[in-house]
N, C-alpha and C. Protein backbone atom coordinates (compact mmCIF):
# COMPACT_ATOMS: atom_id res chain seq x y z
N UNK A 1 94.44 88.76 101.15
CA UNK A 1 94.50 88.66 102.61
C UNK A 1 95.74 89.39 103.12
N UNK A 2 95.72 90.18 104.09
CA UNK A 2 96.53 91.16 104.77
C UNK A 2 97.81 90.14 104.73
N UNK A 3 97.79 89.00 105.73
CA UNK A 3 98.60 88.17 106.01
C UNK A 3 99.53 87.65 105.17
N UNK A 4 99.17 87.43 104.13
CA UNK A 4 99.67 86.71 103.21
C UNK A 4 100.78 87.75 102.04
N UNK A 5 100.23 89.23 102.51
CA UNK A 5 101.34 90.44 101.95
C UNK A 5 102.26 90.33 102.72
N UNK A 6 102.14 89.66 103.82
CA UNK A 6 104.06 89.14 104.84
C UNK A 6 104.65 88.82 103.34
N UNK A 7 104.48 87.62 102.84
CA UNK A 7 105.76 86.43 102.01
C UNK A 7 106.14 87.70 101.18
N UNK A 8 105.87 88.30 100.37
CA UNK A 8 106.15 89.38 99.72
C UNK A 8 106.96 90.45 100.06
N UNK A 9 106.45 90.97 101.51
CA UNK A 9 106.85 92.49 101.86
C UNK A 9 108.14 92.24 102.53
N UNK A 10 108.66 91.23 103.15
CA UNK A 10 109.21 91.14 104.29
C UNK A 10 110.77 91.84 103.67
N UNK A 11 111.49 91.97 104.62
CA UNK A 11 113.07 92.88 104.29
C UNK A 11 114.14 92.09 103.78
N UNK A 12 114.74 92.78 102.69
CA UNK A 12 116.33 92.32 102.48
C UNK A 12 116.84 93.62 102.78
N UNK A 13 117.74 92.47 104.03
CA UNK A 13 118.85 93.64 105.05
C UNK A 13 119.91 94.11 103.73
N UNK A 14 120.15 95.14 103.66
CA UNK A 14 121.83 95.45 103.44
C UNK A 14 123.28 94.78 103.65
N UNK A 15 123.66 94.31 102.93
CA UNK A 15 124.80 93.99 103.65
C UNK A 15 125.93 94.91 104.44
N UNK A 16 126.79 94.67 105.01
CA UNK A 16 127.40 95.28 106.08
C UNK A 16 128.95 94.96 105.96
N UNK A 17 129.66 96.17 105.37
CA UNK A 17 131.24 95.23 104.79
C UNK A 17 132.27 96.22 105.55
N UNK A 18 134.01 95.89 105.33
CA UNK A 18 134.77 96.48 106.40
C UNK A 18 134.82 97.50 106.15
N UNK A 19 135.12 98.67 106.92
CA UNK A 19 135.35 99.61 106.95
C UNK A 19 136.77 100.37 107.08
N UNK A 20 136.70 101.76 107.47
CA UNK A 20 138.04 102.22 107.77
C UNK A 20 137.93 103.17 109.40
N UNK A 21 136.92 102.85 110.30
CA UNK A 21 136.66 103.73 111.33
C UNK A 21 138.09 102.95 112.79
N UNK A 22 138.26 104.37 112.89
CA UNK A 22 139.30 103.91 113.64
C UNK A 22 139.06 102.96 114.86
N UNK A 23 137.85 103.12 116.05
CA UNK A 23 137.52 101.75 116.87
C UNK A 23 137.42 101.01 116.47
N UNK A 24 137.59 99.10 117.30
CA UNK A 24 137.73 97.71 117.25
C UNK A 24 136.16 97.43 117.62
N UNK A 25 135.87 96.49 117.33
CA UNK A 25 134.25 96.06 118.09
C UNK A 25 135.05 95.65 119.54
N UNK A 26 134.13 95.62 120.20
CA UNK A 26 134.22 95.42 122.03
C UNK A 26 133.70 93.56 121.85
N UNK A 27 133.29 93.56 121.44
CA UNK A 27 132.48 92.09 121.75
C UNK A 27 133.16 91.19 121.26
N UNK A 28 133.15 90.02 121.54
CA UNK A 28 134.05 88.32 121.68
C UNK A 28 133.73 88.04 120.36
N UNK A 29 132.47 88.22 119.54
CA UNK A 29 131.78 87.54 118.41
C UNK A 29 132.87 88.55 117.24
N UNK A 30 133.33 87.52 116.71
CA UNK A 30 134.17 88.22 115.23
C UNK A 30 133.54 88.65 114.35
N UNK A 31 134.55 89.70 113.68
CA UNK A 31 134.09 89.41 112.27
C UNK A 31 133.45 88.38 111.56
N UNK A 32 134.84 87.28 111.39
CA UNK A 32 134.25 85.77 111.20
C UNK A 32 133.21 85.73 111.21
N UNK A 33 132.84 85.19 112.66
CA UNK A 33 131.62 84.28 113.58
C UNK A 33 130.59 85.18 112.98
N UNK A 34 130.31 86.50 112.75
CA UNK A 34 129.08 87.44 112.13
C UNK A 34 128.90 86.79 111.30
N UNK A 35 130.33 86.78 110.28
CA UNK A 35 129.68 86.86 108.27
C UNK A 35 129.32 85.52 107.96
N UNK A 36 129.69 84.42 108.86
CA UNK A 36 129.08 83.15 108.74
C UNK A 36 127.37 82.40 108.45
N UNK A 37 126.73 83.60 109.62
CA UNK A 37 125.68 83.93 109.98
C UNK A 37 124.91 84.81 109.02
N UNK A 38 125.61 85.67 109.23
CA UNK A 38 125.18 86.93 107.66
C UNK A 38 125.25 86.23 106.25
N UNK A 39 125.88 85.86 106.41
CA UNK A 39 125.87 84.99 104.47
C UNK A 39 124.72 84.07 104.54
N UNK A 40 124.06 83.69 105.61
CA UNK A 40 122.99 83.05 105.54
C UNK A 40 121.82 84.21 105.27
N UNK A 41 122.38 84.95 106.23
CA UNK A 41 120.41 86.13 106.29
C UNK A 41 120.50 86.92 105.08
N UNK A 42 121.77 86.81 103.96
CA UNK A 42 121.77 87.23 102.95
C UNK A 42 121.15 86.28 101.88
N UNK A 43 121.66 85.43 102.14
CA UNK A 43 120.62 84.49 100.97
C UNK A 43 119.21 84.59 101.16
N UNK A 44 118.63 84.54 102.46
CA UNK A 44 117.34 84.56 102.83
C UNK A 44 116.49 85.58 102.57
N UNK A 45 117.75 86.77 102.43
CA UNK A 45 116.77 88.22 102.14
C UNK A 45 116.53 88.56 100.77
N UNK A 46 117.41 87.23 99.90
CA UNK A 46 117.06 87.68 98.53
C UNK A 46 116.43 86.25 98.04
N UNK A 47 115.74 85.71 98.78
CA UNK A 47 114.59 84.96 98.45
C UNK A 47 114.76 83.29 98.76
N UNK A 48 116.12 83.09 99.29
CA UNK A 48 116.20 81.62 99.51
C UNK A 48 115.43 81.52 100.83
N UNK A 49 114.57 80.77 100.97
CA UNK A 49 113.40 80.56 101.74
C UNK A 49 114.58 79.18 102.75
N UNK A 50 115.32 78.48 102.07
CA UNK A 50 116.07 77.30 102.82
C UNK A 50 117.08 77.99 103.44
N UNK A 51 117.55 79.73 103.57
CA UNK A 51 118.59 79.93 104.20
C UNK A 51 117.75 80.35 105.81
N UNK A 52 116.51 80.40 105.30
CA UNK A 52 115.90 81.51 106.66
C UNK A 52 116.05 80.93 108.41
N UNK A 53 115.76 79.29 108.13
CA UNK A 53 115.83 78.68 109.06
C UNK A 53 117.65 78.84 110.08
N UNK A 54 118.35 78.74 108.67
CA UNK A 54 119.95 78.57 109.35
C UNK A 54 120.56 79.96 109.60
N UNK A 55 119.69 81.32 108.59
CA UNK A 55 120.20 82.12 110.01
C UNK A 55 119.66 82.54 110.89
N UNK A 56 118.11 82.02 111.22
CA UNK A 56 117.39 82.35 112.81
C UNK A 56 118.41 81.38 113.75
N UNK A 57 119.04 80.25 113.28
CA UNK A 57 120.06 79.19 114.19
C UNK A 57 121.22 79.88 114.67
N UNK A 58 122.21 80.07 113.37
CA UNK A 58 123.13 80.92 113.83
C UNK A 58 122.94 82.10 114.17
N UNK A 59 122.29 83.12 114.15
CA UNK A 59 122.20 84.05 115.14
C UNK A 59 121.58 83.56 116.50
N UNK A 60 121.01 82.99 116.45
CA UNK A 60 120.62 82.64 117.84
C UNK A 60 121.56 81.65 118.58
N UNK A 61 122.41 81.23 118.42
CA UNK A 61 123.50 80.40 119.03
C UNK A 61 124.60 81.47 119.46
N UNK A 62 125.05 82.82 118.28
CA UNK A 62 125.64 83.60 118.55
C UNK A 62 125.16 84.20 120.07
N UNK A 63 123.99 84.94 119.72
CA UNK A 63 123.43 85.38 120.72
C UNK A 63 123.41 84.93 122.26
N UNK A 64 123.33 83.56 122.37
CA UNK A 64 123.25 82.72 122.99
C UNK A 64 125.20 82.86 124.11
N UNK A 65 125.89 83.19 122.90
CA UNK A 65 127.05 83.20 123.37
C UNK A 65 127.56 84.61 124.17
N UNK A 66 126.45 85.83 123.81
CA UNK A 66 126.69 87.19 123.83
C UNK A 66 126.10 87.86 123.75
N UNK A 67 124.98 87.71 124.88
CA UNK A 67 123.29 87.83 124.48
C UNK A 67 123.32 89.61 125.02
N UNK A 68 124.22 90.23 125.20
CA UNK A 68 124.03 91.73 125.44
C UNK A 68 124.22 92.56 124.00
N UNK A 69 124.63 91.67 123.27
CA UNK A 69 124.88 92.35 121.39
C UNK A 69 124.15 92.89 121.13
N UNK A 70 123.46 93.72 121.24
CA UNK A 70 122.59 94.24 120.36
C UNK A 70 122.41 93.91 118.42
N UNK A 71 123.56 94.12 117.99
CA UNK A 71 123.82 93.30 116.66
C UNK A 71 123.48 92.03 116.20
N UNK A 72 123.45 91.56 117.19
CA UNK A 72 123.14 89.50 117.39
C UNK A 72 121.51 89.83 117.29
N UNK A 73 121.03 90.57 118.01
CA UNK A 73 119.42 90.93 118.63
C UNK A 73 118.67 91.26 117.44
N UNK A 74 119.35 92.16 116.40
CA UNK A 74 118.55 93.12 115.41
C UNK A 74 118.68 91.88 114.17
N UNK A 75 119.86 91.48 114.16
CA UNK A 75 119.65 90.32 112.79
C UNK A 75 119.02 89.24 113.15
N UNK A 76 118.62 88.48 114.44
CA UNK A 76 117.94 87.50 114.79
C UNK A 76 116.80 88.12 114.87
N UNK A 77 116.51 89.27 114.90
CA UNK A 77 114.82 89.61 114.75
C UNK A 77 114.27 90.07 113.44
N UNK A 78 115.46 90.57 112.30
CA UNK A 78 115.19 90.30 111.37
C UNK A 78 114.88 88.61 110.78
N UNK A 79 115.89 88.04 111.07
CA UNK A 79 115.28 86.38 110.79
C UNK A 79 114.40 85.86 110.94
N UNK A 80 114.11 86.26 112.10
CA UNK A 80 112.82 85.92 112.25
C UNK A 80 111.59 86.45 111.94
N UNK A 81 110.99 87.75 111.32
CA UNK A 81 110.32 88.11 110.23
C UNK A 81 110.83 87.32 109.43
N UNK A 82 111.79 87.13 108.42
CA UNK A 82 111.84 86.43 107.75
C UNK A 82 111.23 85.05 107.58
N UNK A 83 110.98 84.49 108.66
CA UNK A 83 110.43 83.09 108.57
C UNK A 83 109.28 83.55 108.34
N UNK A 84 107.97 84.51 108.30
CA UNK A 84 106.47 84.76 107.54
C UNK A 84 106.79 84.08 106.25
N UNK A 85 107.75 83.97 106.04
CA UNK A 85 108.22 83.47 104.23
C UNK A 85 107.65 82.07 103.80
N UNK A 86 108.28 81.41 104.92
CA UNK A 86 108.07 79.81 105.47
C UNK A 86 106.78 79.17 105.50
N UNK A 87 105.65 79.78 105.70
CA UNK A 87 104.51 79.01 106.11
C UNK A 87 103.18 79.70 106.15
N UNK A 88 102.25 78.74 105.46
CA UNK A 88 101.50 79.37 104.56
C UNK A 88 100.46 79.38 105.72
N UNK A 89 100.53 79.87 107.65
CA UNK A 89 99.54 79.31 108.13
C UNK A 89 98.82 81.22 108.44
N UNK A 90 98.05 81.86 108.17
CA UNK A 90 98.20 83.10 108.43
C UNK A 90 98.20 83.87 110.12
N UNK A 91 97.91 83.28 110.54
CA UNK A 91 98.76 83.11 112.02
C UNK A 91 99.86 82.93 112.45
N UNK A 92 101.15 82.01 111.64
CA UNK A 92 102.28 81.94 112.24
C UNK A 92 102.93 83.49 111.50
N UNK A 93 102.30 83.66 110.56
CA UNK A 93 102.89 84.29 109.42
C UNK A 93 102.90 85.99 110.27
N UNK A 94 101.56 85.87 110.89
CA UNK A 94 101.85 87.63 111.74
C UNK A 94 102.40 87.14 112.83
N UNK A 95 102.88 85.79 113.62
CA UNK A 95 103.01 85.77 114.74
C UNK A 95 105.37 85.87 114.15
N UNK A 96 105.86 85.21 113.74
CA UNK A 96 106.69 85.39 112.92
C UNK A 96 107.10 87.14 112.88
N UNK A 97 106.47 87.69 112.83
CA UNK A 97 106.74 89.26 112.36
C UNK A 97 106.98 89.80 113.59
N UNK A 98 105.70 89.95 113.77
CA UNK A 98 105.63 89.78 115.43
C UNK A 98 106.84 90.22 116.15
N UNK A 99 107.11 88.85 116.23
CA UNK A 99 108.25 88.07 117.43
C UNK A 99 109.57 88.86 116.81
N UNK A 100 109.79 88.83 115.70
CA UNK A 100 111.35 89.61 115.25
C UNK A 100 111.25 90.84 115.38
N UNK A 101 109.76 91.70 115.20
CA UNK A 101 110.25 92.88 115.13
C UNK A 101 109.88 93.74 117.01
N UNK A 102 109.67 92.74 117.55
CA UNK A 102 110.18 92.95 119.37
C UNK A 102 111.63 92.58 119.10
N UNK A 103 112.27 91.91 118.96
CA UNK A 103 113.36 91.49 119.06
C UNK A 103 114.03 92.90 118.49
N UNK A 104 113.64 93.45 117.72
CA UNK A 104 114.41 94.58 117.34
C UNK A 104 114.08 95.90 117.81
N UNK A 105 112.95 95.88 118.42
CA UNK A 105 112.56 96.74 119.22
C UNK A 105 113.44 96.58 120.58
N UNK A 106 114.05 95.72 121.25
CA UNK A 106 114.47 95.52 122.00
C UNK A 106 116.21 96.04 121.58
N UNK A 107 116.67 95.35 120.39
CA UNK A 107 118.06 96.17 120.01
C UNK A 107 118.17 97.67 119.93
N UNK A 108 117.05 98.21 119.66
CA UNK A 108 117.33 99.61 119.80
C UNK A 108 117.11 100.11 121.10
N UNK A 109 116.45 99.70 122.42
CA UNK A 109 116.52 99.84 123.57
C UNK A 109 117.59 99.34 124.21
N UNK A 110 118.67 98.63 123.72
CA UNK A 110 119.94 98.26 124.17
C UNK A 110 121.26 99.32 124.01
N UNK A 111 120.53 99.79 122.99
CA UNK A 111 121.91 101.14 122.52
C UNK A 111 121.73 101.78 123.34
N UNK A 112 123.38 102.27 123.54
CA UNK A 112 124.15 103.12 124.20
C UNK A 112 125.12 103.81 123.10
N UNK A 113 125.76 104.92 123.62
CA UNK A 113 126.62 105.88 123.07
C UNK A 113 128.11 104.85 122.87
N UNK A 114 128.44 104.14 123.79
CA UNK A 114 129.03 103.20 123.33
C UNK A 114 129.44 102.32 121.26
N UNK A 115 127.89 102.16 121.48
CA UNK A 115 127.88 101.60 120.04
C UNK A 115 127.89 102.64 118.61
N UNK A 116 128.13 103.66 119.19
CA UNK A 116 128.53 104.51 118.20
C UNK A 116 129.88 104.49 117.90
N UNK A 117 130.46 104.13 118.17
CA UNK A 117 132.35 103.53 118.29
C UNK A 117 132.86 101.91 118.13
N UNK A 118 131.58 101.30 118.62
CA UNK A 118 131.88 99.71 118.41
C UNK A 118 131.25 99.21 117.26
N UNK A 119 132.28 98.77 116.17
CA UNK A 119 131.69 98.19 114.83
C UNK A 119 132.05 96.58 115.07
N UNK A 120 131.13 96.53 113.72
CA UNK A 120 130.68 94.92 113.02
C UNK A 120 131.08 95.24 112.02
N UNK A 121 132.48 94.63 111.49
CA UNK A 121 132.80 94.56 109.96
C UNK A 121 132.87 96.09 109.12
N UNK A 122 133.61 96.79 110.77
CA UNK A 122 133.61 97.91 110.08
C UNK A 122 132.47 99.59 109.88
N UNK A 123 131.21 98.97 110.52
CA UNK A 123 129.93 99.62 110.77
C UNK A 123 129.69 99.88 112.22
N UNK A 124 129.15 100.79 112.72
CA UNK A 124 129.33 101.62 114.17
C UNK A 124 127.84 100.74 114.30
N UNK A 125 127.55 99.78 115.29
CA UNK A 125 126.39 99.05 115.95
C UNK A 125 125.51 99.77 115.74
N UNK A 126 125.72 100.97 116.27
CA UNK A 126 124.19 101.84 116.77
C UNK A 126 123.75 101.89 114.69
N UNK A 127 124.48 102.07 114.55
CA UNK A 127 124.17 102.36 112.62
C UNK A 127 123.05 101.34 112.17
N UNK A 128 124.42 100.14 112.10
CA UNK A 128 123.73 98.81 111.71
C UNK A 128 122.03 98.75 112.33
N UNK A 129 122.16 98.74 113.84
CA UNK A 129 121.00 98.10 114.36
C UNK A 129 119.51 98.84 113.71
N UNK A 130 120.13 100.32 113.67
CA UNK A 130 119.24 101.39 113.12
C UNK A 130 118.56 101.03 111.63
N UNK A 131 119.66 100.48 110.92
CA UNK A 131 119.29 100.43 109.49
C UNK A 131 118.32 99.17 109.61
N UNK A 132 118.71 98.13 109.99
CA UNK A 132 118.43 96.30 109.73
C UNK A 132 116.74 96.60 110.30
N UNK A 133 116.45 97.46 111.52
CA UNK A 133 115.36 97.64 112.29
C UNK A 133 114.30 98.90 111.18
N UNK A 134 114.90 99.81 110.30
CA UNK A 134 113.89 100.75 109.04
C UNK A 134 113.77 99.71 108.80
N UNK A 135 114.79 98.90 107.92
CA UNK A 135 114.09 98.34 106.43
C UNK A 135 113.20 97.49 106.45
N UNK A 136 113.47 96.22 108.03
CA UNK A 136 112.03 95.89 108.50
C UNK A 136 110.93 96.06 108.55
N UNK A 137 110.82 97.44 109.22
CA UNK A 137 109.54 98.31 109.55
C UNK A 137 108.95 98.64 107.96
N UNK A 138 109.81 99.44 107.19
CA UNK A 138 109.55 99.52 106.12
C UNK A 138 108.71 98.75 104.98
N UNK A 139 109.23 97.37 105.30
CA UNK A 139 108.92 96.34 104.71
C UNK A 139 107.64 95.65 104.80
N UNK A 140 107.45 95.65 106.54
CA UNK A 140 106.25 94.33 106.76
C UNK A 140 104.87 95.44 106.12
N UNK A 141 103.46 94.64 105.80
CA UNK A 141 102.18 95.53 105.91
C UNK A 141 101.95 96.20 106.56
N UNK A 142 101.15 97.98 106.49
CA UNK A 142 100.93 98.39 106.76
C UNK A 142 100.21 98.73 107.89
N UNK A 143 99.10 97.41 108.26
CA UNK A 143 98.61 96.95 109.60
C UNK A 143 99.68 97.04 110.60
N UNK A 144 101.06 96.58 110.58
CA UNK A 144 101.77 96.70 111.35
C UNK A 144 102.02 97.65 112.03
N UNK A 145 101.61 99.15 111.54
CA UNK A 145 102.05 100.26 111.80
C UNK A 145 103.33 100.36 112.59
N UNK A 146 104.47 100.19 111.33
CA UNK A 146 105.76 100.27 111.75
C UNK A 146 106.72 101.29 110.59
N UNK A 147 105.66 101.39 109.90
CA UNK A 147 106.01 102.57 108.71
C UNK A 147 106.88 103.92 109.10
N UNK A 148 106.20 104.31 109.88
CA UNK A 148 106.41 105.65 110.22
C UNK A 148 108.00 105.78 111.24
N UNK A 149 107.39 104.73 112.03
CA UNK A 149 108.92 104.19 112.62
C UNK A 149 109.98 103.75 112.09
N UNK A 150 109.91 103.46 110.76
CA UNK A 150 110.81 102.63 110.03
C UNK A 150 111.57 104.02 109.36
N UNK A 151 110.38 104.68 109.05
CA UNK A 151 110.64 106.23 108.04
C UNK A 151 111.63 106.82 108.88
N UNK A 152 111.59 107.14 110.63
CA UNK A 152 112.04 108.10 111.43
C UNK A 152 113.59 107.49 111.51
N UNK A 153 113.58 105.88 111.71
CA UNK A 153 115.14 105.26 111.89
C UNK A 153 115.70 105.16 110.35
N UNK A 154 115.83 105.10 109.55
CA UNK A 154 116.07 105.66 108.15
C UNK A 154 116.67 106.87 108.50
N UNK A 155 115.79 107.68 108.86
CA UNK A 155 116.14 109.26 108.17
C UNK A 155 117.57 109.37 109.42
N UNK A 156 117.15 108.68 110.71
CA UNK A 156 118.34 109.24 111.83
C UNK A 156 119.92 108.24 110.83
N UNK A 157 119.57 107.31 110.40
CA UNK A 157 121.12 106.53 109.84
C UNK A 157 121.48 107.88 108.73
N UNK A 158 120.53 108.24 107.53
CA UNK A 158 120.97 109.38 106.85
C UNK A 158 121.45 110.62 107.55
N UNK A 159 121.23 110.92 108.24
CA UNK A 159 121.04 112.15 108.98
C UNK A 159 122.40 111.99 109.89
N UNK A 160 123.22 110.74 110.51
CA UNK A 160 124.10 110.61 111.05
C UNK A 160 125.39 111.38 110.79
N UNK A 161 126.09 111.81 111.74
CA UNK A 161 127.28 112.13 111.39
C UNK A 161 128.58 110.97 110.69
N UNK A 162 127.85 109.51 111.47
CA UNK A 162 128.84 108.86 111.42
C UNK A 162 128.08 107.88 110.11
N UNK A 163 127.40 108.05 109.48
CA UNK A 163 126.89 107.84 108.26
C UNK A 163 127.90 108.19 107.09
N UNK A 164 128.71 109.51 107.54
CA UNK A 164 129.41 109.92 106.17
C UNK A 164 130.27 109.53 106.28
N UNK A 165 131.13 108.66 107.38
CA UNK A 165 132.58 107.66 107.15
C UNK A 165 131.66 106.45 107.02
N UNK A 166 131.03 106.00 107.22
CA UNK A 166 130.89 104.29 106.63
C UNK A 166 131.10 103.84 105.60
N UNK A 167 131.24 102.70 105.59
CA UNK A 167 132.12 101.81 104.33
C UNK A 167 130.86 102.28 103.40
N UNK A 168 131.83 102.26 102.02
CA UNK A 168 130.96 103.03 100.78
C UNK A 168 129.55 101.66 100.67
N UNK A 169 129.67 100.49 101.01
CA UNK A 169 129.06 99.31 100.68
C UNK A 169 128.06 99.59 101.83
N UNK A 170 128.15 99.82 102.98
CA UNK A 170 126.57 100.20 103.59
C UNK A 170 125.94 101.54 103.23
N UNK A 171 126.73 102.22 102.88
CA UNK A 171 126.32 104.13 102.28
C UNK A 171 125.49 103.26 101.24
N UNK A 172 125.84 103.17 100.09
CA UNK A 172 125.14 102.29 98.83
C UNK A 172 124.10 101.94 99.08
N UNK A 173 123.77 100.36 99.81
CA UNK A 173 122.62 99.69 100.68
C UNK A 173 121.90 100.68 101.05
N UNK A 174 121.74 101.04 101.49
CA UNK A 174 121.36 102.60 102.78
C UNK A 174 120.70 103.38 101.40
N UNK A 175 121.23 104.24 100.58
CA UNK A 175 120.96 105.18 100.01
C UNK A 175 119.94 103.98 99.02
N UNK A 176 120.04 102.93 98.95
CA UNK A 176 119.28 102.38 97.44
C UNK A 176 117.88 102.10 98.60
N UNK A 177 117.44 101.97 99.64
CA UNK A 177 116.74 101.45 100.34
C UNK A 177 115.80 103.08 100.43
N UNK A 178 116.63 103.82 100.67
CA UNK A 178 115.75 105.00 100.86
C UNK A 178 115.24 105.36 99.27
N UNK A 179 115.66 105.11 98.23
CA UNK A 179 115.43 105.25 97.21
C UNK A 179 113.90 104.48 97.02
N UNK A 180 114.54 103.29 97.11
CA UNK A 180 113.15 102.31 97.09
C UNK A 180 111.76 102.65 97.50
N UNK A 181 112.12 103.42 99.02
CA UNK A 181 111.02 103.77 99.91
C UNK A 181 110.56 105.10 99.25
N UNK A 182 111.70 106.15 98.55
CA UNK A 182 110.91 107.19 98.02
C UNK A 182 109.68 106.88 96.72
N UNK A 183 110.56 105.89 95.99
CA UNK A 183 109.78 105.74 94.98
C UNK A 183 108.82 105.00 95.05
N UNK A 184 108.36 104.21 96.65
CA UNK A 184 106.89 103.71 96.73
C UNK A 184 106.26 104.92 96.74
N UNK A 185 106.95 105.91 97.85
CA UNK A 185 106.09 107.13 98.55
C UNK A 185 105.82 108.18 96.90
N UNK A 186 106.12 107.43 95.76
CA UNK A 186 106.00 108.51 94.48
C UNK A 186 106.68 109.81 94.77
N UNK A 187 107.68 109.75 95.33
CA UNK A 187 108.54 110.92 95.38
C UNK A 187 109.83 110.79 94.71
N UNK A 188 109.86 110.87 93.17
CA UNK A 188 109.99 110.57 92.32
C UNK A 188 111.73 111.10 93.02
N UNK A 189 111.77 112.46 92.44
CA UNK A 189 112.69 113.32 92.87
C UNK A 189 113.59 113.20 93.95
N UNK A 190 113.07 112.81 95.32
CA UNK A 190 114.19 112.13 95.96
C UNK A 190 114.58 111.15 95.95
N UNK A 191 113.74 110.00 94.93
CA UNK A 191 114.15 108.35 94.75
C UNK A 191 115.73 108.95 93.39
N UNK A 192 115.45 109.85 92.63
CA UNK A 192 116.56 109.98 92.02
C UNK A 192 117.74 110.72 92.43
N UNK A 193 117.58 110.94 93.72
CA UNK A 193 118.36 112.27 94.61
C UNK A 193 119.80 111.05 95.09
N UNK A 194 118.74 109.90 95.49
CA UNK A 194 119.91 108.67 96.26
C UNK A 194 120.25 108.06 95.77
N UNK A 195 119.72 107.20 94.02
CA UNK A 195 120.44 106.83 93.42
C UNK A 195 121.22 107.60 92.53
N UNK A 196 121.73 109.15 92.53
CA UNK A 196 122.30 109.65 92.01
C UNK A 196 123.53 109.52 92.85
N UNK A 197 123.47 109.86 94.28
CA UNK A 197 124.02 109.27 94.68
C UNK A 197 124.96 107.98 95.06
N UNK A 198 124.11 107.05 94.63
CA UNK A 198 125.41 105.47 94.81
C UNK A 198 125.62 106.05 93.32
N UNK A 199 125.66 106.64 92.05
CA UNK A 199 126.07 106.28 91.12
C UNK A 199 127.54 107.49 91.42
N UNK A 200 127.12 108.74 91.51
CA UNK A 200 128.39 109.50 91.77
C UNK A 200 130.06 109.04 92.72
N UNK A 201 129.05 107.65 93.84
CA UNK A 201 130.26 107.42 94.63
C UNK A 201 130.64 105.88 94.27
N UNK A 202 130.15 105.66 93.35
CA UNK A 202 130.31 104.55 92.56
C UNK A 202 130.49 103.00 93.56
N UNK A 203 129.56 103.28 94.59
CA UNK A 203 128.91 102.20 95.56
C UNK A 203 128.92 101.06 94.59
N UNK A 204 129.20 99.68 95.36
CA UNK A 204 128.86 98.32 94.72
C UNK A 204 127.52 97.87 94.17
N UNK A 205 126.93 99.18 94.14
CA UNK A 205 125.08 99.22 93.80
C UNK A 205 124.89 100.07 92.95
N UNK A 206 126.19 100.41 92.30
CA UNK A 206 125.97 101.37 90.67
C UNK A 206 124.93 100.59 89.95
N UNK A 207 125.31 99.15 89.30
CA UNK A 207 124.58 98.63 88.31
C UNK A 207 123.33 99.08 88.68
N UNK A 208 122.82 98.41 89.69
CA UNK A 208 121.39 98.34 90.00
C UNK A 208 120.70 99.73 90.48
N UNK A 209 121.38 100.80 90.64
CA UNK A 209 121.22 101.82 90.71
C UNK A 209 120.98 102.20 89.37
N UNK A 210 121.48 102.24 88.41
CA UNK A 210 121.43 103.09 87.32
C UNK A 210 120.08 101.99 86.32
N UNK A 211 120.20 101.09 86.76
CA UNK A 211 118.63 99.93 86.12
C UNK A 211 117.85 101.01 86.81
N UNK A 212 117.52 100.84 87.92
CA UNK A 212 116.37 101.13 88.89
C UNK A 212 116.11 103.06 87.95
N UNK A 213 117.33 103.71 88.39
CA UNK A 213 117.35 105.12 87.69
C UNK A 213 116.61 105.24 86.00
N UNK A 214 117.03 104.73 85.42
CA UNK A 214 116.40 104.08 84.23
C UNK A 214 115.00 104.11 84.39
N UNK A 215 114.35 103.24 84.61
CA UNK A 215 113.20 103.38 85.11
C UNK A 215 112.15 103.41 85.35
N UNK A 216 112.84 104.96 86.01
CA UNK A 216 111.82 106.05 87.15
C UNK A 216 111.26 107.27 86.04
């Protein structure tokens, strides 16, 4: 059943660590107050099904506090895909997807040139929102037809200028994700193009880079 390729497909975001770009974030919500939240949608994206609930909460309380974030917008709509995880009803399960990936459709209609200068932990917004909103698209079934969209915001985070200063720990994430996606697409050659990559810049995603490289 289509539906039921949600619990499976759904996204593990990247994590998102400090950087060295010379702008401050603009927004009230800290560092802190993020990674609180994020250490939840991190457990959730690598399969704890009990974190999913607490970070659709805390992002949405954040949000709640600073509801023009775009950043707050794209990880609460990732969370919420994430909840298809939750419940075996095949209705909540596309309605779930649904609902987060408007929510992130909506963060990328919030960017401005602005957020190319205002980071989260070090990451330029417009980046983040770009990446968290592919790997989604990437992720859910194909019915979704969000593939292609997912493919186009991918290639603009690679393709960025401000891609080549980001912290080596979202470069890594980033490059192993496009890897992933080459080597569904059997494009063997560029799945080894990006993990040649995290291995040359010796990203926190060597190990699993050079497993995955292995292989192919």
């Amino acid at each position: 059943m289509k539906s039921k390729a949600i619990v499976s497909s759904m996204l593990t975001a990247a994590a998102v660590s400090v950087g060295l770009f010379m702008a401050g974030p603009s927004y009230a919500v800290t560092d802190a107050q993020f990674n609180e939240a994020n250490q939840a949608f991190q457990r959730a994206g690598a399969g704890d099904k009990s974190a999913v609930s607490d970070a659709v909460d805390k992002f949405d309380q954040l949000l709640k506090s600073e509801p023009t974030n775009p950043i707050l917008v794209v990880y609460l709509g990732a969370a919420t895909s994430m909840q298809a995880r939750t419940t075996i009803l095949p209705w909540k399960k596309i309605s779930f997807a649904e609902d987060g990936m408007a929510l992130e459709d909506k963060a990328l209609v919030m960017l401005t040139q602005d957020h190319d200068t205002q980071l989260q932990n070090g990451v330029p917004i417009s980046l983040s929102v770009r990446y968290v909103t592919a790997n989604t698209f990437l992720s859910v079934p194909s019915f979704f037809n969000r593939g292609a969209r997912g493919e186009k915001l991918l290639n603009e985070v690679l393709e960025s200028p401000m891609f080549e200063k980001a912290p080596l720990h979202f470069q890594g994430g980033v490059w192993m994700r496009a890897a992933r996606f080459a080597q569904d697409q059997k494009r063997l050659a560029d799945a080894k193009k990006y993990l040649d990559l995290v291995i040359k810049a010796n990203a926190p995603q060597v190990d699993a880079a050079k497993v995955m490289m292995a292989a192919l």
